[in-house]
PDB file of N, CA and C in Angstrom:
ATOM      1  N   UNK A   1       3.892  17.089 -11.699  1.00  0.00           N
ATOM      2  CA  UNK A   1       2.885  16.440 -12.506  1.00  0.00           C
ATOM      3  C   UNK A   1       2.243  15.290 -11.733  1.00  0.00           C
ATOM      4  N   UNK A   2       0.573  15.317 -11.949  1.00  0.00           N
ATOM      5  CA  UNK A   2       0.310  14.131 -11.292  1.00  0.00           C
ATOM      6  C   UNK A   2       0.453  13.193  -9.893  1.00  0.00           C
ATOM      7  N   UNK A   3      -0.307  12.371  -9.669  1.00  0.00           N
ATOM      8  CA  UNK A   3       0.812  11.576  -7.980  1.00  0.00           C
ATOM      9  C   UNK A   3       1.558  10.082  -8.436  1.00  0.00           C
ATOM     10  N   UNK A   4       2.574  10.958  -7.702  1.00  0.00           N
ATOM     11  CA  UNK A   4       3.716   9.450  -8.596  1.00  0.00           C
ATOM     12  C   UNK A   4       3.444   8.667  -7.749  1.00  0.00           C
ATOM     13  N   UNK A   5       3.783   7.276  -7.978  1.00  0.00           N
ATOM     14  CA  UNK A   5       3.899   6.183  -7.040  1.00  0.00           C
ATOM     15  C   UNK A   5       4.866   6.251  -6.030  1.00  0.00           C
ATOM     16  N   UNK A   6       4.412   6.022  -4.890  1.00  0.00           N
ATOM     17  CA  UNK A   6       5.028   6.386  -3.415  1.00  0.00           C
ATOM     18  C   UNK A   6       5.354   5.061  -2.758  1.00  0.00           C
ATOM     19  N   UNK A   7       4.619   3.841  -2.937  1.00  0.00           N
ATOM     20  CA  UNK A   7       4.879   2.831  -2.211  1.00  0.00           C
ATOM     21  C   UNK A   7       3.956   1.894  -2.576  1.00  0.00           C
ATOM     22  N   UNK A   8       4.541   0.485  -2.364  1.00  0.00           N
ATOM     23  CA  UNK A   8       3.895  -0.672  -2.769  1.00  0.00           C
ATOM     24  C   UNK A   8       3.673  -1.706  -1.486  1.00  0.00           C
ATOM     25  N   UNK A   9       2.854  -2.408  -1.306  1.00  0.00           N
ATOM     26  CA  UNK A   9       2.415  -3.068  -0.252  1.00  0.00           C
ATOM     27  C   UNK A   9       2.092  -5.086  -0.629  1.00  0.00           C
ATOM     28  N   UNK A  10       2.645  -5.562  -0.279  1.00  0.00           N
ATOM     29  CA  UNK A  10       1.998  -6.802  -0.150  1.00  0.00           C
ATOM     30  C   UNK A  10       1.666  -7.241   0.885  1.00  0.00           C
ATOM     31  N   UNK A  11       0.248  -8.107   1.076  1.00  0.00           N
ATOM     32  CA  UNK A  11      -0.642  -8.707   1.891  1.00  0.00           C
ATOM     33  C   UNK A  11      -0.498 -10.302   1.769  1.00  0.00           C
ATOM     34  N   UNK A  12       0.556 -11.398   2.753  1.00  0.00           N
ATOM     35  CA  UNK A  12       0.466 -12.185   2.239  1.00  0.00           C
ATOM     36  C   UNK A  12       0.164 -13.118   3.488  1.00  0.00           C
ATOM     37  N   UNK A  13      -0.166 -14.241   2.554  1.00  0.00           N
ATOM     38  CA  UNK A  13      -0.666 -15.563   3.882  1.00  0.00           C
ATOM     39  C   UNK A  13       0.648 -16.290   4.318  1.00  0.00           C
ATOM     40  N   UNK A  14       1.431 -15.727   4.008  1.00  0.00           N
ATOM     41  CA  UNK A  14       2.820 -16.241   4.534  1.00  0.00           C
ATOM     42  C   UNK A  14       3.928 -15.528   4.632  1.00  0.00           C
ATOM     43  N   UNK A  15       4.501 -14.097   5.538  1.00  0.00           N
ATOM     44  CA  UNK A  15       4.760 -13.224   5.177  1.00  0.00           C
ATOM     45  C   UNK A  15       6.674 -13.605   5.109  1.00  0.00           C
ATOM     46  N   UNK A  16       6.585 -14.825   5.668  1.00  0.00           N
ATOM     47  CA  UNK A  16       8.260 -15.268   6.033  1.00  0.00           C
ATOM     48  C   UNK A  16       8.808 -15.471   4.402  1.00  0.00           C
ATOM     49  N   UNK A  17       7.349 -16.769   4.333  1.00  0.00           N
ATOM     50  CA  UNK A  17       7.945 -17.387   2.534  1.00  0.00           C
ATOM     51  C   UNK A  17       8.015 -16.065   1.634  1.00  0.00           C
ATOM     52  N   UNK A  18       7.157 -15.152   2.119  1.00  0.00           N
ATOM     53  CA  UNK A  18       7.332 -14.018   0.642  1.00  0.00           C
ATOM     54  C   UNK A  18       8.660 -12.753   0.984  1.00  0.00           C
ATOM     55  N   UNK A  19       9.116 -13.275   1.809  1.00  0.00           N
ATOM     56  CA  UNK A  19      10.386 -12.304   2.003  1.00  0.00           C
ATOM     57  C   UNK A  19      11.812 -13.208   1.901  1.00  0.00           C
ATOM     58  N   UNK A  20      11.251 -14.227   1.930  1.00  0.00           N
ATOM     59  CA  UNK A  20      12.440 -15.452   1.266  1.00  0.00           C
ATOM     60  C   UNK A  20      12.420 -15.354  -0.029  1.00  0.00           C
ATOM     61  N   UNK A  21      11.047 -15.697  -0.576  1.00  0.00           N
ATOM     62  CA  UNK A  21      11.123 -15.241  -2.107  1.00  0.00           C
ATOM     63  C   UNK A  21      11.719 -14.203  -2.694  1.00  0.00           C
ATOM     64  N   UNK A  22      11.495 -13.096  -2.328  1.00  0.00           N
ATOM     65  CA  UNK A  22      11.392 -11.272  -2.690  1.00  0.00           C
ATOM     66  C   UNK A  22      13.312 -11.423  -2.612  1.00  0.00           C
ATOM     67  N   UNK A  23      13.463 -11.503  -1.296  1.00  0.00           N
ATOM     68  CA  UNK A  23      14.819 -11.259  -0.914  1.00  0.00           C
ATOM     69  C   UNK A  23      15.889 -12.282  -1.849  1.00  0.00           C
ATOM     70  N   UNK A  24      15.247 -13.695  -2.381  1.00  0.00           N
ATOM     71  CA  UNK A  24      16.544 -14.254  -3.700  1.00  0.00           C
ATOM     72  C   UNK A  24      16.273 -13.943  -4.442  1.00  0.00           C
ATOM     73  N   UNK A  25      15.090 -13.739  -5.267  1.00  0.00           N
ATOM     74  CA  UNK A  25      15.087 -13.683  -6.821  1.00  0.00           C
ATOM     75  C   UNK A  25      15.102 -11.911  -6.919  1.00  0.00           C
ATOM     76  N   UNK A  26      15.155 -10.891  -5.840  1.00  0.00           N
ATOM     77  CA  UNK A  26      15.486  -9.455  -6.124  1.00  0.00           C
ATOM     78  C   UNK A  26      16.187  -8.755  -5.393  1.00  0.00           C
ATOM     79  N   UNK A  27      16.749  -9.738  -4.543  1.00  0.00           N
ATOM     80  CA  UNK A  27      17.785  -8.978  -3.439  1.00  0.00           C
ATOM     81  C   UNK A  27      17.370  -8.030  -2.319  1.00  0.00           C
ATOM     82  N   UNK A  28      15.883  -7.684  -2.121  1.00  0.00           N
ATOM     83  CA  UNK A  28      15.301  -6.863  -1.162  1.00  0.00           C
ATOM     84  C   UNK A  28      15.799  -7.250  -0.038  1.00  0.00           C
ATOM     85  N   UNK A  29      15.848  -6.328   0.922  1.00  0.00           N
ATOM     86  CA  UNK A  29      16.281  -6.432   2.458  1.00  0.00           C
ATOM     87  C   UNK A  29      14.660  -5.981   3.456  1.00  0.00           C
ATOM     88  N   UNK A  30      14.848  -6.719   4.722  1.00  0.00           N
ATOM     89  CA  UNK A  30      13.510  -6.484   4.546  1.00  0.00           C
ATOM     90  C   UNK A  30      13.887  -5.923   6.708  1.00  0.00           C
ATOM     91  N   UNK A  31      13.143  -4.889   6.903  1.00  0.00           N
ATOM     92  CA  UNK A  31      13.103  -4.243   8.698  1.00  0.00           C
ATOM     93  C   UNK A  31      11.880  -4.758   9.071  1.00  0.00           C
ATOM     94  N   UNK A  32      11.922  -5.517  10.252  1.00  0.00           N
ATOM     95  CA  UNK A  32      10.373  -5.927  10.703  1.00  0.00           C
ATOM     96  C   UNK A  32      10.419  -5.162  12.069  1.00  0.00           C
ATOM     97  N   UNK A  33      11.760  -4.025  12.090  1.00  0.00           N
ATOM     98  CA  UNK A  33      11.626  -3.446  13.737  1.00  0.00           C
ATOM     99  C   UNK A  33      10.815  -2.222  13.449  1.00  0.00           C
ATOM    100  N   UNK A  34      10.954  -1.406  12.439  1.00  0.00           N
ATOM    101  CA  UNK A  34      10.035  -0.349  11.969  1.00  0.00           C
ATOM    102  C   UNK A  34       8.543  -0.071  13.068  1.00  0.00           C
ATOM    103  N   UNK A  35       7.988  -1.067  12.489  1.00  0.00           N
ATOM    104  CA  UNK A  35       6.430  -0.920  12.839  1.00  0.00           C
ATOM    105  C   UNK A  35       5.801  -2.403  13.230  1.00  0.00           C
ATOM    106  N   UNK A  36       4.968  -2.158  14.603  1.00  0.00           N
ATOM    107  CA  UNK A  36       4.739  -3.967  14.848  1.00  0.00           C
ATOM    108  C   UNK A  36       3.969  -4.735  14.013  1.00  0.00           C
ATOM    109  N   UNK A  37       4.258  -5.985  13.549  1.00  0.00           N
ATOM    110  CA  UNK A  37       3.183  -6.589  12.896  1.00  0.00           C
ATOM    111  C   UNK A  37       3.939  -6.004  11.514  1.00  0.00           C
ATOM    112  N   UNK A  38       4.179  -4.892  10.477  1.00  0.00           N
ATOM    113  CA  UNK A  38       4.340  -4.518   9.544  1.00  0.00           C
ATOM    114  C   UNK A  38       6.156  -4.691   9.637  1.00  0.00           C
ATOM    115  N   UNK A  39       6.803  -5.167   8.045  1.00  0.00           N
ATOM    116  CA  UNK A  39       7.678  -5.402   7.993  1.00  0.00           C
ATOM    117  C   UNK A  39       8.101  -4.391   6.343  1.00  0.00           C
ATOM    118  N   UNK A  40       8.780  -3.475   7.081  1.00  0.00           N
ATOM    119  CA  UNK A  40       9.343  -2.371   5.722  1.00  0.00           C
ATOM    120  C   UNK A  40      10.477  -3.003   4.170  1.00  0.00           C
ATOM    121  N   UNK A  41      10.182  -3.218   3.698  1.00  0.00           N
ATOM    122  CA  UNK A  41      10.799  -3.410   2.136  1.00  0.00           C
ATOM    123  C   UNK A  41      11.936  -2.454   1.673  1.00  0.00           C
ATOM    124  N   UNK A  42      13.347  -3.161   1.799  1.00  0.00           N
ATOM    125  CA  UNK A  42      14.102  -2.147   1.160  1.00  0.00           C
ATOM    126  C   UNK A  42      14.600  -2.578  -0.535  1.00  0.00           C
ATOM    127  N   UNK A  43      14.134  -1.758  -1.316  1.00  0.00           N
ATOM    128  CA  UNK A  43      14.346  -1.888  -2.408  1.00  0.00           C
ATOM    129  C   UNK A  43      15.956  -1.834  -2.798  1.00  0.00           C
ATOM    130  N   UNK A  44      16.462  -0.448  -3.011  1.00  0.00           N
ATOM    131  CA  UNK A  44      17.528   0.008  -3.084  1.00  0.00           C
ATOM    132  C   UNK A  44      17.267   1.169  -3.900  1.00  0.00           C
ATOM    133  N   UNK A  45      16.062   1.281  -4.080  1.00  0.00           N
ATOM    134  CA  UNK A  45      15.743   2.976  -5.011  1.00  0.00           C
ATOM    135  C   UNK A  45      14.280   3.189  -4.224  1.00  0.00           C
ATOM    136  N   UNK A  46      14.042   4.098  -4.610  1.00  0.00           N
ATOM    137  CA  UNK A  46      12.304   4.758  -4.200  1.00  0.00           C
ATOM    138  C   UNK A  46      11.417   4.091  -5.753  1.00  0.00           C
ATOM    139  N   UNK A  47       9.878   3.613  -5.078  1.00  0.00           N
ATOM    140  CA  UNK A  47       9.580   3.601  -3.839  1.00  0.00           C
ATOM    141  C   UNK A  47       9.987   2.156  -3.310  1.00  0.00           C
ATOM    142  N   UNK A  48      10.340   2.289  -2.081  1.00  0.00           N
ATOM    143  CA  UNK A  48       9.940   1.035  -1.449  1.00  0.00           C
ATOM    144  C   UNK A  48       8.687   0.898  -0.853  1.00  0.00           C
ATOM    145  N   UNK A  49       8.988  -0.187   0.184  1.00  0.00           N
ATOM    146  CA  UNK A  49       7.306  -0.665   0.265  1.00  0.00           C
ATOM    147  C   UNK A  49       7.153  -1.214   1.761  1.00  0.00           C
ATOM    148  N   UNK A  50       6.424  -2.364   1.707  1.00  0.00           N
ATOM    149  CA  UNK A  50       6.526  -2.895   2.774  1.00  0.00           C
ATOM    150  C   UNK A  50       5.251  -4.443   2.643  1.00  0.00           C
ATOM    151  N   UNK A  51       5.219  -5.141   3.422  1.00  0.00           N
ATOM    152  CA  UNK A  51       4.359  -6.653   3.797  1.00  0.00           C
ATOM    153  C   UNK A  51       3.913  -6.773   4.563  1.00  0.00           C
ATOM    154  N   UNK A  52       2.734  -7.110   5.364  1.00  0.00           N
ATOM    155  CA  UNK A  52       2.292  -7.861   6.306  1.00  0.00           C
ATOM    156  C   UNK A  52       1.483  -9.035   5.883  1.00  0.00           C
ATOM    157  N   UNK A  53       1.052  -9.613   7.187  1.00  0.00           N
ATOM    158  CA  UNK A  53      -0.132 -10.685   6.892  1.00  0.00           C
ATOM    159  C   UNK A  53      -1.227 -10.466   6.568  1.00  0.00           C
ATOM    160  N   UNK A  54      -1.664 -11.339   5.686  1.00  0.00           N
ATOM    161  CA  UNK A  54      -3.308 -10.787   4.686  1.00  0.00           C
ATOM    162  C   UNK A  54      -4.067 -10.313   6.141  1.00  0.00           C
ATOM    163  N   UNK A  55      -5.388  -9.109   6.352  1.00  0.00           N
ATOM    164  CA  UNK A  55      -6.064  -9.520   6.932  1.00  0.00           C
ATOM    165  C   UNK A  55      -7.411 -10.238   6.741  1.00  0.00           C
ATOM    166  N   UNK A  56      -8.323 -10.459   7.856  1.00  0.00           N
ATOM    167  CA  UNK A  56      -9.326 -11.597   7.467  1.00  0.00           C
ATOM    168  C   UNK A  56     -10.157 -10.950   5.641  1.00  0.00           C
ATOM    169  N   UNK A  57     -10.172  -9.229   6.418  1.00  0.00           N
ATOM    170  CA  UNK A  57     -11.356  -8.990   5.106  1.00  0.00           C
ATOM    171  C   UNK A  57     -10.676  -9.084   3.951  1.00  0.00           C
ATOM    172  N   UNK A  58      -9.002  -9.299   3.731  1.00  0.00           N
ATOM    173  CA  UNK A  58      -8.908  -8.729   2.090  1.00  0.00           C
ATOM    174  C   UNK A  58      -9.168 -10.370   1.384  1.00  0.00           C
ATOM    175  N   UNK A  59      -9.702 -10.196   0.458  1.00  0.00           N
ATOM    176  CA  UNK A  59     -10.115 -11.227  -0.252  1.00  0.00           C
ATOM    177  C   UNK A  59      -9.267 -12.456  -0.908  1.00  0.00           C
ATOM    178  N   UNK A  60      -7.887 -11.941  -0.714  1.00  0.00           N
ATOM    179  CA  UNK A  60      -6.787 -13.137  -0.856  1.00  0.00           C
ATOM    180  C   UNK A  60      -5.452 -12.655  -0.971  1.00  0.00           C
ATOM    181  N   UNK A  61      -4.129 -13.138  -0.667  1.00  0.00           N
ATOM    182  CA  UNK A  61      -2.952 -12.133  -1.437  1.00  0.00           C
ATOM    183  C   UNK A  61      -2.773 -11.562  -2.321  1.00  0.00           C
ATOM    184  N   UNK A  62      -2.397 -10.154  -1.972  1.00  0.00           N
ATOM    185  CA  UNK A  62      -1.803  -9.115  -3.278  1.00  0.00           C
ATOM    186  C   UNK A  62      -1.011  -8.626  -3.041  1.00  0.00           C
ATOM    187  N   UNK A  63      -0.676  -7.597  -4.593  1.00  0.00           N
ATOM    188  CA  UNK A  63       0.003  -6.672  -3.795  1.00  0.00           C
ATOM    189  C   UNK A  63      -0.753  -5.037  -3.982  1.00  0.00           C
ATOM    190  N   UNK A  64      -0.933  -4.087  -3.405  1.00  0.00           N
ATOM    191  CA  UNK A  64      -1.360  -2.916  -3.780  1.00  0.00           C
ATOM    192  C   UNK A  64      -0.142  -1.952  -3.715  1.00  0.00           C
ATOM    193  N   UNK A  65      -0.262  -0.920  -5.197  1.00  0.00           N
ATOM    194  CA  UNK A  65       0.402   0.262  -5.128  1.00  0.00           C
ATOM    195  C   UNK A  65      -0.009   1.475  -4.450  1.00  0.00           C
ATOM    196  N   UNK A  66       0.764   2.376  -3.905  1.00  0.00           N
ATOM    197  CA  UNK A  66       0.108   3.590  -3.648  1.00  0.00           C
ATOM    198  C   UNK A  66       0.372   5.129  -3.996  1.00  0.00           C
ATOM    199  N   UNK A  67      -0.325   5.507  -4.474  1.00  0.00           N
ATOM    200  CA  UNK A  67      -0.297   6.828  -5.015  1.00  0.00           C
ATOM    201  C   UNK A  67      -0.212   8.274  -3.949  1.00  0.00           C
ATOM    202  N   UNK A  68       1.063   9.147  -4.245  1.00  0.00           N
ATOM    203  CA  UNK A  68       0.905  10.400  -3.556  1.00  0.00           C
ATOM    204  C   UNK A  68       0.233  11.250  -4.020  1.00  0.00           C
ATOM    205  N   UNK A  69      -0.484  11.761  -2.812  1.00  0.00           N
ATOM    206  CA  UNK A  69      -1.769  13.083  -3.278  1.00  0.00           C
ATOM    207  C   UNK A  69      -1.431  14.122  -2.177  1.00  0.00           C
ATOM    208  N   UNK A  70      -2.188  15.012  -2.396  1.00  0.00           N
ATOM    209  CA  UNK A  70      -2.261  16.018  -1.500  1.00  0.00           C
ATOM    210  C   UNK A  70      -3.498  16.191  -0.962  1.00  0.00           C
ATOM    211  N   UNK A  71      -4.867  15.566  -1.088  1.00  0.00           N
ATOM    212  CA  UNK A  71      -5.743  15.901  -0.319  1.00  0.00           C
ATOM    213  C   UNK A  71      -6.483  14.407  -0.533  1.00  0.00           C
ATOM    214  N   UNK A  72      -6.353  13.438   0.494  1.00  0.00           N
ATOM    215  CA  UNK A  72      -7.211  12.192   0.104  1.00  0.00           C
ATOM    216  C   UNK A  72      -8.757  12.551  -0.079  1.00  0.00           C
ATOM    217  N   UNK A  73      -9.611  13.184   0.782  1.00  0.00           N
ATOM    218  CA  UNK A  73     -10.772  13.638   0.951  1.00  0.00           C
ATOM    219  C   UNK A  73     -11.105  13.622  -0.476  1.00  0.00           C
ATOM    220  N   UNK A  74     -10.439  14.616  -1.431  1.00  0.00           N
ATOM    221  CA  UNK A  74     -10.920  15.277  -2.668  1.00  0.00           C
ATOM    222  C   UNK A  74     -10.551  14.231  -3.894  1.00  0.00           C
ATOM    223  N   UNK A  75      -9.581  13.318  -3.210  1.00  0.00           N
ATOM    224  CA  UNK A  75      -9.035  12.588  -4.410  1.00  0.00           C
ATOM    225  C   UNK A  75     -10.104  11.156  -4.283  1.00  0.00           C
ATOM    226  N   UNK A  76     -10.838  11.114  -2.936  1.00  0.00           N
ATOM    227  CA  UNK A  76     -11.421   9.756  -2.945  1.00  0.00           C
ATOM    228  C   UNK A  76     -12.878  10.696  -3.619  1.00  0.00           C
ATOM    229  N   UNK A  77     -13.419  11.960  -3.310  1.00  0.00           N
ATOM    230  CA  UNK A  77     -14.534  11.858  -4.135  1.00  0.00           C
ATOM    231  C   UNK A  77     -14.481  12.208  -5.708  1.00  0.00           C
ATOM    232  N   UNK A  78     -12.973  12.053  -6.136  1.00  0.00           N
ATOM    233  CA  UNK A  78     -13.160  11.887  -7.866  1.00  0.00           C
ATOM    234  C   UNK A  78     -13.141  10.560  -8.325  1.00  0.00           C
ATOM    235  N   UNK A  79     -12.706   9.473  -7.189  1.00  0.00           N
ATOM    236  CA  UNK A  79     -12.834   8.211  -7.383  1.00  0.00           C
ATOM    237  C   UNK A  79     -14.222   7.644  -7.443  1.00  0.00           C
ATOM    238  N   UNK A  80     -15.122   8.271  -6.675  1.00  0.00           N
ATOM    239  CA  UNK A  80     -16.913   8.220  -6.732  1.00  0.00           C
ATOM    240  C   UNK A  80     -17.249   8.537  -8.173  1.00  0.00           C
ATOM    241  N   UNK A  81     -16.457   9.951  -8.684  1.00  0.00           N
ATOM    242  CA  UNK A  81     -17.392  11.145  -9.411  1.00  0.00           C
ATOM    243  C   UNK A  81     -16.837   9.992 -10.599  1.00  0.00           C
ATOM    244  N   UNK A  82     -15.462   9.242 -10.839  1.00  0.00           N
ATOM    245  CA  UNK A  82     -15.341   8.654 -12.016  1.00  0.00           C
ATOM    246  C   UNK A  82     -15.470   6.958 -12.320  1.00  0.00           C
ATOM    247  N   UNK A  83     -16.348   6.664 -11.183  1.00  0.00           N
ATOM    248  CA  UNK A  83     -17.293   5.123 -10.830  1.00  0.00           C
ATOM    249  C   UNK A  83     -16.278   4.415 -10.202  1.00  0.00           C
ATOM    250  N   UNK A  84     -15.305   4.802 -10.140  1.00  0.00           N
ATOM    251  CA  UNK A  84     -14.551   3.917  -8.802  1.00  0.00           C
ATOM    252  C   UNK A  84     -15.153   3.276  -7.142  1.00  0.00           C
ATOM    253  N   UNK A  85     -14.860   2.805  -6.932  1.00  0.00           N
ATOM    254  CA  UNK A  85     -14.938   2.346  -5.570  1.00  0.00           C
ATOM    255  C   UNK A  85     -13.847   2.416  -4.157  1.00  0.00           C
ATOM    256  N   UNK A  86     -14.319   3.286  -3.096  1.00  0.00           N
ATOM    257  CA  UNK A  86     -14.088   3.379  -1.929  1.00  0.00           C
ATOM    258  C   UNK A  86     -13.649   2.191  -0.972  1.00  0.00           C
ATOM    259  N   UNK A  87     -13.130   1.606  -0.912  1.00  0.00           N
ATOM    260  CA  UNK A  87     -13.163   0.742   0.117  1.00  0.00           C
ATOM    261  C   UNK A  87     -12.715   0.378   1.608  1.00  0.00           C
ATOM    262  N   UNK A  88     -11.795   1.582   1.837  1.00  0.00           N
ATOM    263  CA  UNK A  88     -11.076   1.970   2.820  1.00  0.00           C
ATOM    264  C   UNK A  88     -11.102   3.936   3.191  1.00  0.00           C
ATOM    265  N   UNK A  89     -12.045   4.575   3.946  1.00  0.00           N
ATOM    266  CA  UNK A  89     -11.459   5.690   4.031  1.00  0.00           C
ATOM    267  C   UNK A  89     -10.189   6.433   4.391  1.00  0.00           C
ATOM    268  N   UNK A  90     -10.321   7.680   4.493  1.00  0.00           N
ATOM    269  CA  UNK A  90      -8.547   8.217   5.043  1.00  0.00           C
ATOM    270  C   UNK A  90      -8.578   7.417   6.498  1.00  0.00           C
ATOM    271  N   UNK A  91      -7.605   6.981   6.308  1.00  0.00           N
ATOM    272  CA  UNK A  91      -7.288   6.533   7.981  1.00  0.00           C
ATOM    273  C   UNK A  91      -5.854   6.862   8.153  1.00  0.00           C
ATOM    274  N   UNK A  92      -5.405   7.404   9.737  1.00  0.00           N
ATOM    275  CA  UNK A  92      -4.118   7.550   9.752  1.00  0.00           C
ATOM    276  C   UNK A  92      -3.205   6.805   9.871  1.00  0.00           C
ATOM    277  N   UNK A  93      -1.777   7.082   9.969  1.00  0.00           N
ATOM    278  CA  UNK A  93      -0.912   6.079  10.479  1.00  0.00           C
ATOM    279  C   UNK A  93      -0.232   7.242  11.682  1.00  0.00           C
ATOM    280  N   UNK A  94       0.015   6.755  12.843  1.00  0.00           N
ATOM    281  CA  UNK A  94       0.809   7.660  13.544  1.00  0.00           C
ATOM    282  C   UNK A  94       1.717   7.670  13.117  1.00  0.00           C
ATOM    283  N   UNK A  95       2.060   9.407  13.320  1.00  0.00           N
ATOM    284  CA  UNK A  95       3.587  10.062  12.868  1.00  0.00           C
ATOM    285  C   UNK A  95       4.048   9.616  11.516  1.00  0.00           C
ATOM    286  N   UNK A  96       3.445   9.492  10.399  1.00  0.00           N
ATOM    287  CA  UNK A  96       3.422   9.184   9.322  1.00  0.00           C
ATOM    288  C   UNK A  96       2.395  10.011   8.347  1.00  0.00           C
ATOM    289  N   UNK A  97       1.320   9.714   8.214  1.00  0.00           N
ATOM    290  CA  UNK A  97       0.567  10.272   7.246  1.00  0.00           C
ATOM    291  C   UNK A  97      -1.124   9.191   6.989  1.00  0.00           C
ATOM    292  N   UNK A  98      -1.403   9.815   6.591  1.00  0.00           N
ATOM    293  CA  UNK A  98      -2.790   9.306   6.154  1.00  0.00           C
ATOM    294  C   UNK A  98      -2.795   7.722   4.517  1.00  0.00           C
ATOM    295  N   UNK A  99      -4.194   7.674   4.535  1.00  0.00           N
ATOM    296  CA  UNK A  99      -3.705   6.902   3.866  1.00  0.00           C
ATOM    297  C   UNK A  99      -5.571   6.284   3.089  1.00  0.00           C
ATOM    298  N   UNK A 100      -5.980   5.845   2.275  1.00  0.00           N
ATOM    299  CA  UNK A 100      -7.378   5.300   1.763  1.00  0.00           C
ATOM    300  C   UNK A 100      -6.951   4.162   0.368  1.00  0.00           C
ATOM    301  N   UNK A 101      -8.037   3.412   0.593  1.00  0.00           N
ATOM    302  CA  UNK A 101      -7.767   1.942  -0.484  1.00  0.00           C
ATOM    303  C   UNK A 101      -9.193   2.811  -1.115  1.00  0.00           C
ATOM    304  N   UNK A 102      -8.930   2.223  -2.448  1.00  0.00           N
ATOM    305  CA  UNK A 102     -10.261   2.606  -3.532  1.00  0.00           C
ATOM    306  C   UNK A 102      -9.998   1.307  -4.703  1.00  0.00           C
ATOM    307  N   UNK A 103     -10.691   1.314  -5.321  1.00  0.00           N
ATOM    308  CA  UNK A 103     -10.403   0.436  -6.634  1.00  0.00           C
ATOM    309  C   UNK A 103     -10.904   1.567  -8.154  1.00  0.00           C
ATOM    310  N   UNK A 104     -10.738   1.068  -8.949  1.00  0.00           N
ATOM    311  CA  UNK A 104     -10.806   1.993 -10.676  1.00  0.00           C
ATOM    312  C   UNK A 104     -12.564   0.960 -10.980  1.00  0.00           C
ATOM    313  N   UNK A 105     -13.262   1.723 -11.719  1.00  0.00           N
ATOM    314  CA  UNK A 105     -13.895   0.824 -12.243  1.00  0.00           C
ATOM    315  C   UNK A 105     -14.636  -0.172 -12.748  1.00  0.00           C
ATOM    316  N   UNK A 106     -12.937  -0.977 -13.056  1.00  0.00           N
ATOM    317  CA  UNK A 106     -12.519  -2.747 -13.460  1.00  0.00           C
ATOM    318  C   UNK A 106     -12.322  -3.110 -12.303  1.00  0.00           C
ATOM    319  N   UNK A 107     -12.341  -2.335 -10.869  1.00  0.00           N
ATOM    320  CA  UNK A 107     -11.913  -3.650  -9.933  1.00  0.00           C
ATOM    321  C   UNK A 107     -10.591  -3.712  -9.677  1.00  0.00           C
ATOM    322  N   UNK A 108      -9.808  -3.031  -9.822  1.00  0.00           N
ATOM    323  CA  UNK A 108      -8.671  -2.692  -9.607  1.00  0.00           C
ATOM    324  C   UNK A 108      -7.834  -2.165  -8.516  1.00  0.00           C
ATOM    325  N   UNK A 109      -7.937  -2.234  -7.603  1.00  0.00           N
ATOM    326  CA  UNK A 109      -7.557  -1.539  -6.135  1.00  0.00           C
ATOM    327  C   UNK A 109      -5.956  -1.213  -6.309  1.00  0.00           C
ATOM    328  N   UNK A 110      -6.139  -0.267  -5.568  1.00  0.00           N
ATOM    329  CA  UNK A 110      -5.105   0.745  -5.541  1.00  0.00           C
ATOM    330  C   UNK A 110      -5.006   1.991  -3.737  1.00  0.00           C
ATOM    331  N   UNK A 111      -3.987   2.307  -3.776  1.00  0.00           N
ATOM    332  CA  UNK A 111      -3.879   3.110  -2.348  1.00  0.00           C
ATOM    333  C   UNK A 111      -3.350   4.540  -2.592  1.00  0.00           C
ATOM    334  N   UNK A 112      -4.232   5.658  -1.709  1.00  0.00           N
ATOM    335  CA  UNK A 112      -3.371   6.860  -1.860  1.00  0.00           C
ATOM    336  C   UNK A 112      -2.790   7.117  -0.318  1.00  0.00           C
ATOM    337  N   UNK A 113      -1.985   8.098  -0.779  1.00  0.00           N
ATOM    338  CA  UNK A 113      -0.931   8.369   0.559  1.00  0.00           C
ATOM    339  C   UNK A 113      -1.149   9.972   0.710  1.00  0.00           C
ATOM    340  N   UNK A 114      -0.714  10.401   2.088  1.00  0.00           N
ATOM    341  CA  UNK A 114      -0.331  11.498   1.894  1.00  0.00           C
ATOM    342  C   UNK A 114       0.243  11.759   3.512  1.00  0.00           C
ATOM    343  N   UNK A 115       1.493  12.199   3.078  1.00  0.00           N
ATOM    344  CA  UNK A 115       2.133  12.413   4.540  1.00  0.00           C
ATOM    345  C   UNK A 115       2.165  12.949   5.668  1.00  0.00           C
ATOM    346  N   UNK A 116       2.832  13.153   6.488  1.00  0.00           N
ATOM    347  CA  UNK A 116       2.547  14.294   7.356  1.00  0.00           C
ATOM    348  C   UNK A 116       3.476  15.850   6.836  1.00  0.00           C
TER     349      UNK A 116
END
């Protein structure tokens, strides 16, 4: 049914303080050897996630969820066909999977995934 939630992302201007935070008040463990610059989120169930540092364009800290699909292409033009907004096309990740930011709407941003 549907694309379940696959992974959650925060973008922050301080990525040390928000893994000090994350890690007392929820016990997360956090890998910054994974991927450079990107630091992986261990929850202790699916999904986990992961943090880096805001970049210049995103408009301030968040966090974005991301949704599994099977064809970003088709899933970003129902995001057009139902007045959503594009804001990131498929772009890859090596040896991982693809990936596009869109928002709903209201303005709402959100991420789809899809693996290799």
């Amino acid at each position: 049914m549907g694309s379940p939630l696959c992974h959650f992302e925060f973008l922050s201007d301080d990525p040390k303080k928000c893994k000090q935070f994350y890690g007392s008040v929820l016990g997360w463990e956090f890998n910054d050897r994974s991927f450079p610059g990107y630091t992986m989120i261990k929850t202790g169930s699916e999904p986990e996630g992961g943090l880096m540092k805001r970049p210049d364009e995103a408009p301030g800290p968040c966090m974005t969820v991301y949704f599994l699909v099977d064809d970003i292409a088709a899933t970003l033009e129902k995001v057009r066909a139902g007045g959503g907004t594009v804001h990131k096309g498929e772009t890859e990740i090596p040896k991982v999977g693809w990936y596009a930011i869109a928002s709903d709407p209201e303005g709402i941003p959100f991420g789809i995934f899809k693996g290799r």
